[in-house]
N, C-alpha and C. Protein backbone atom coordinates (compact mmCIF):
# COMPACT_ATOMS: atom_id res chain seq x y z
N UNK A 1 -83.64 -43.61 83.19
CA UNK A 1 -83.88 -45.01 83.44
C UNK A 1 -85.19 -45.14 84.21
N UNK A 2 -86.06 -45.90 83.65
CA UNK A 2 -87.54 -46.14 84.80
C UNK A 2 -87.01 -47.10 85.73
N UNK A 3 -87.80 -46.84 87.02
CA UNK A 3 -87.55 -47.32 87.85
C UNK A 3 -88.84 -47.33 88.62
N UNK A 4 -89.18 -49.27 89.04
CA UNK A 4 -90.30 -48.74 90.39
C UNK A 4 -89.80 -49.79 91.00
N UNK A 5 -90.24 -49.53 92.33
CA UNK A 5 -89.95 -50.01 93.78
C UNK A 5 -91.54 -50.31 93.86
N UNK A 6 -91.04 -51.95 94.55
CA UNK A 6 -92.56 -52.89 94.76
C UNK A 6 -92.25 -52.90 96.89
N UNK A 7 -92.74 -52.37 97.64
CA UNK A 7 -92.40 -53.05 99.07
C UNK A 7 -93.49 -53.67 99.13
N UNK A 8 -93.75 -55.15 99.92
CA UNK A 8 -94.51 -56.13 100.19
C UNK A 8 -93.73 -56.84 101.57
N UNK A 9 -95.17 -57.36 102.12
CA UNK A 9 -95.03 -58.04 102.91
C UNK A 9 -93.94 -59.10 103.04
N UNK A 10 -93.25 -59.75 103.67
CA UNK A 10 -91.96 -60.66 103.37
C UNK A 10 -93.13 -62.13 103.48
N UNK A 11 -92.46 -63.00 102.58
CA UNK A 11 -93.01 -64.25 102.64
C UNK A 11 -94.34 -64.17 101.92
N UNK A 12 -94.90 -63.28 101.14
CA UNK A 12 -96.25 -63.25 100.59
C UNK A 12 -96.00 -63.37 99.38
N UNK A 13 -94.93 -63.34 98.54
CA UNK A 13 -94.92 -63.80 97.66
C UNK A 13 -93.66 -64.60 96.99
N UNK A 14 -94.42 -65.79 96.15
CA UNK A 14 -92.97 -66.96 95.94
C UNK A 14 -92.43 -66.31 94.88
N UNK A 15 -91.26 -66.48 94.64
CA UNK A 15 -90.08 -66.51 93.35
C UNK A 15 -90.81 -65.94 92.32
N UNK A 16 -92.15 -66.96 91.44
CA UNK A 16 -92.39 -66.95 90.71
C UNK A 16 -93.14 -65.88 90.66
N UNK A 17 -94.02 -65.25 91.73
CA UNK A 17 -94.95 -63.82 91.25
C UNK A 17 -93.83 -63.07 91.30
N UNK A 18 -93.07 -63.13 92.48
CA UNK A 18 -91.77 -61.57 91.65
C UNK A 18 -91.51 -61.29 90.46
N UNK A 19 -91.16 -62.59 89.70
CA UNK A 19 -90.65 -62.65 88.52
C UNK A 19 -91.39 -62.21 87.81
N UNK A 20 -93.34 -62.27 87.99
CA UNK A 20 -93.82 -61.95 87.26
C UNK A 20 -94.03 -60.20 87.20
N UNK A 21 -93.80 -60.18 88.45
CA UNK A 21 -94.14 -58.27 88.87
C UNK A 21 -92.49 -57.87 87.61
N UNK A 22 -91.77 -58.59 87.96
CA UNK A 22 -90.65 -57.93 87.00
C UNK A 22 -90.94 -57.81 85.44
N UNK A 23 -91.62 -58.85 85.65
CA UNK A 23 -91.59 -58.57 83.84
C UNK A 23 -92.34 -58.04 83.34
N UNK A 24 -93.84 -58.02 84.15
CA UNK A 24 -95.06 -57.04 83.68
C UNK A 24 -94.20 -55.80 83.53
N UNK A 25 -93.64 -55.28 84.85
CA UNK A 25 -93.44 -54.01 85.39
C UNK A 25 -93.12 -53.62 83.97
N UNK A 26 -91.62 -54.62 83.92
CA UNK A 26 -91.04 -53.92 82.52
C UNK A 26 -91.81 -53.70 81.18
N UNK A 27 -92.41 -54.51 81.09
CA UNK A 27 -93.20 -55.02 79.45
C UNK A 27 -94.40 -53.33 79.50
N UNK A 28 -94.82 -53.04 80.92
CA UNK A 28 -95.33 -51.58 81.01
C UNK A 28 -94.37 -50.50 80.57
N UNK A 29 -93.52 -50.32 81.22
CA UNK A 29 -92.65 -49.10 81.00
C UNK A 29 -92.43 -49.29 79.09
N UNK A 30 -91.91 -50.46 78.71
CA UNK A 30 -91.61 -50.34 77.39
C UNK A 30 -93.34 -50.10 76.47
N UNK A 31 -94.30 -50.27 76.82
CA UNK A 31 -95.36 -49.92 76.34
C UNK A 31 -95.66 -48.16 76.31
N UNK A 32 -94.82 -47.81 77.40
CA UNK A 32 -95.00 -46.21 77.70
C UNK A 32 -94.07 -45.62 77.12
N UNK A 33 -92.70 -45.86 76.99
CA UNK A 33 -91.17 -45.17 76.69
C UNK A 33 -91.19 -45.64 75.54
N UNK A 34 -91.46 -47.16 75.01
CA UNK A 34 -90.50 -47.76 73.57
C UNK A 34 -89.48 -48.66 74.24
N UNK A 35 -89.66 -49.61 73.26
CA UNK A 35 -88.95 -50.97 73.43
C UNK A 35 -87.28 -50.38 73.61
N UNK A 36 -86.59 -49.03 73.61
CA UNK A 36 -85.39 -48.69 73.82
C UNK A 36 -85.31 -48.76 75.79
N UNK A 37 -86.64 -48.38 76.49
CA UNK A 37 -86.65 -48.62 77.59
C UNK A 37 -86.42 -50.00 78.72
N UNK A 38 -86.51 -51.18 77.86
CA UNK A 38 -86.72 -52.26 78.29
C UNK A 38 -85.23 -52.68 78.77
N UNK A 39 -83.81 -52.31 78.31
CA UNK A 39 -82.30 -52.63 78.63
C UNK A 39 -82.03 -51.64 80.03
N UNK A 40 -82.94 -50.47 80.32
CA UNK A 40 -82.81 -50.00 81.44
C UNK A 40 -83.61 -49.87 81.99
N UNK A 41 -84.93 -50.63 82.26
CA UNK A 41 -85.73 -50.49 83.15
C UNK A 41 -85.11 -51.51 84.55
N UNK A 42 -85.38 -50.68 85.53
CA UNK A 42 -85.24 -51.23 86.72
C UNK A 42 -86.29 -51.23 87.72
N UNK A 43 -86.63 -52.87 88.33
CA UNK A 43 -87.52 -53.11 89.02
C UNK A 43 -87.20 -53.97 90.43
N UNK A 44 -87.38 -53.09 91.30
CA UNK A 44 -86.73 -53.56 92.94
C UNK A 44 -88.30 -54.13 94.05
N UNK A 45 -88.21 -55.39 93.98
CA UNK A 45 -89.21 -55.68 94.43
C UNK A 45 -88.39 -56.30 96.30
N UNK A 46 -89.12 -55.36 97.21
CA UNK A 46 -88.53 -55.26 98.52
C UNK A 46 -89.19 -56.18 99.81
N UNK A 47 -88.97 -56.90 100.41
CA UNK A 47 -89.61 -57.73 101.50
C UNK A 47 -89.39 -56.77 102.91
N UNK A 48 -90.57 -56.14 103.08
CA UNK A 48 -90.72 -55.58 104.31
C UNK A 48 -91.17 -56.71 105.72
N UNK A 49 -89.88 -56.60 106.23
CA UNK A 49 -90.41 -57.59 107.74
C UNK A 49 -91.71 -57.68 108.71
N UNK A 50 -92.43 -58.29 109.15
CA UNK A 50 -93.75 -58.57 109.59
C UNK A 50 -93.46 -57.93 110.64
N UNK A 51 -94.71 -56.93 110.65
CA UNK A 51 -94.85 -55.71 111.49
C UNK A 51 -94.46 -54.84 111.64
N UNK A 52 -93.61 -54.22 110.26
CA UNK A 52 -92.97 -52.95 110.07
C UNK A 52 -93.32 -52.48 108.94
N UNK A 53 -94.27 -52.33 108.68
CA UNK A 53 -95.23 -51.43 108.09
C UNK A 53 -96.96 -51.27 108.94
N UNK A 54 -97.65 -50.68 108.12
CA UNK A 54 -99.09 -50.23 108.82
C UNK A 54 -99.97 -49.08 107.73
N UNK A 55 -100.77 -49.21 108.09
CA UNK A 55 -102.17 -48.34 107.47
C UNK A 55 -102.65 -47.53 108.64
N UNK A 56 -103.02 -46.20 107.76
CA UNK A 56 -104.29 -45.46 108.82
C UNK A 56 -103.50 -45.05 110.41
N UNK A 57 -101.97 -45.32 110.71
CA UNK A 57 -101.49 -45.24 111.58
C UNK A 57 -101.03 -46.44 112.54
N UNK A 58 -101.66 -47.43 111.89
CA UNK A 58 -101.87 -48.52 112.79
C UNK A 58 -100.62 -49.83 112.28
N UNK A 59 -99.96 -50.09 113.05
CA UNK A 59 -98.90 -51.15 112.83
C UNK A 59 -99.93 -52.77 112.31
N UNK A 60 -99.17 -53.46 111.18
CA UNK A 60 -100.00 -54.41 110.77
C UNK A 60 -99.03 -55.67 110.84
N UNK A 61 -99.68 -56.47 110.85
CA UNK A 61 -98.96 -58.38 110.85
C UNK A 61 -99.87 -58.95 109.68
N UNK A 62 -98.53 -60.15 109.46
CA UNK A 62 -99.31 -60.91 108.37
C UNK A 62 -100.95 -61.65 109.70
N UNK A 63 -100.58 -61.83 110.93
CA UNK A 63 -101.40 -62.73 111.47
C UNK A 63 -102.84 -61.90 111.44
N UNK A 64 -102.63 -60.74 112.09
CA UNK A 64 -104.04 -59.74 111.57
C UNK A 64 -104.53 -59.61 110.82
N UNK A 65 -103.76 -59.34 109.63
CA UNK A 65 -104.75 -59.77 108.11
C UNK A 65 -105.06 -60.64 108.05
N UNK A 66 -104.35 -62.10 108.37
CA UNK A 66 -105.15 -63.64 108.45
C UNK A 66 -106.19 -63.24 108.99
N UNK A 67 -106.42 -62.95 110.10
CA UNK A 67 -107.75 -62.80 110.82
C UNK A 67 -108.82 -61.77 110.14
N UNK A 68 -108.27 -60.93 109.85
CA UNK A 68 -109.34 -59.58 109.20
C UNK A 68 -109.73 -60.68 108.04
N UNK A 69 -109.40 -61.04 107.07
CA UNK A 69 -109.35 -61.67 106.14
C UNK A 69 -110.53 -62.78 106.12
N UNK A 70 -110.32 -63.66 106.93
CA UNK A 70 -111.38 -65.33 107.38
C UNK A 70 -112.65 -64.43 107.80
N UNK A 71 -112.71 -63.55 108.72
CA UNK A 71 -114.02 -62.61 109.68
C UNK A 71 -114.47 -61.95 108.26
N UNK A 72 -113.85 -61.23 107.42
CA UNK A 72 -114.65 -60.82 106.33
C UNK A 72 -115.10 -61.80 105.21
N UNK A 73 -114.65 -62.96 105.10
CA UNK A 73 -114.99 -63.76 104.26
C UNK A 73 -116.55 -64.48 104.93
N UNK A 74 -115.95 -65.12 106.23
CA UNK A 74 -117.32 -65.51 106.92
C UNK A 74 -118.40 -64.62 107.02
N UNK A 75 -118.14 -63.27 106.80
CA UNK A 75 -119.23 -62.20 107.48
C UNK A 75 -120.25 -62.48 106.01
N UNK A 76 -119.72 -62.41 104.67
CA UNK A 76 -120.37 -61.95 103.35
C UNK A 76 -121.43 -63.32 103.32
């Protein structure tokens, strides 16, 4: 059975992009396996709570990326 696991930020994405990560995901795997893959593909898209994840060692927030985010836009 294919299987992928999506973890994301919680609250970063509405209903409707999940839905879409689900169906790409799948519509991939059956492009790779054969349309017999598509009744068992499984796709777990996970909401990791704000500030329990991190990069490079470093614990991250949605509010820090707000900020990293506006400072690199203004900088260009």
């Amino acid at each position: 059975m294919p299987f992928a696991n999506f973890k994301v930020p919680e609250r970063t994405l509405t209903p409707k992009q999940k839905e879409e990560i689900v169906t790409r995901t799948t519509e991939l795997y059956v492009e790779i396996y054969g349309e017999h893959a598509r009744n068992t593909t499984m796709v777990l898209v996970e909401e990791v709570a704000d500030g329990g994840w991190g990069i490079s060692g470093n614990v991250l927030t949605l509010a820090m990326l707000g900020e990293a985010t506006a400072t690199d836009t203004n900088g260009a």
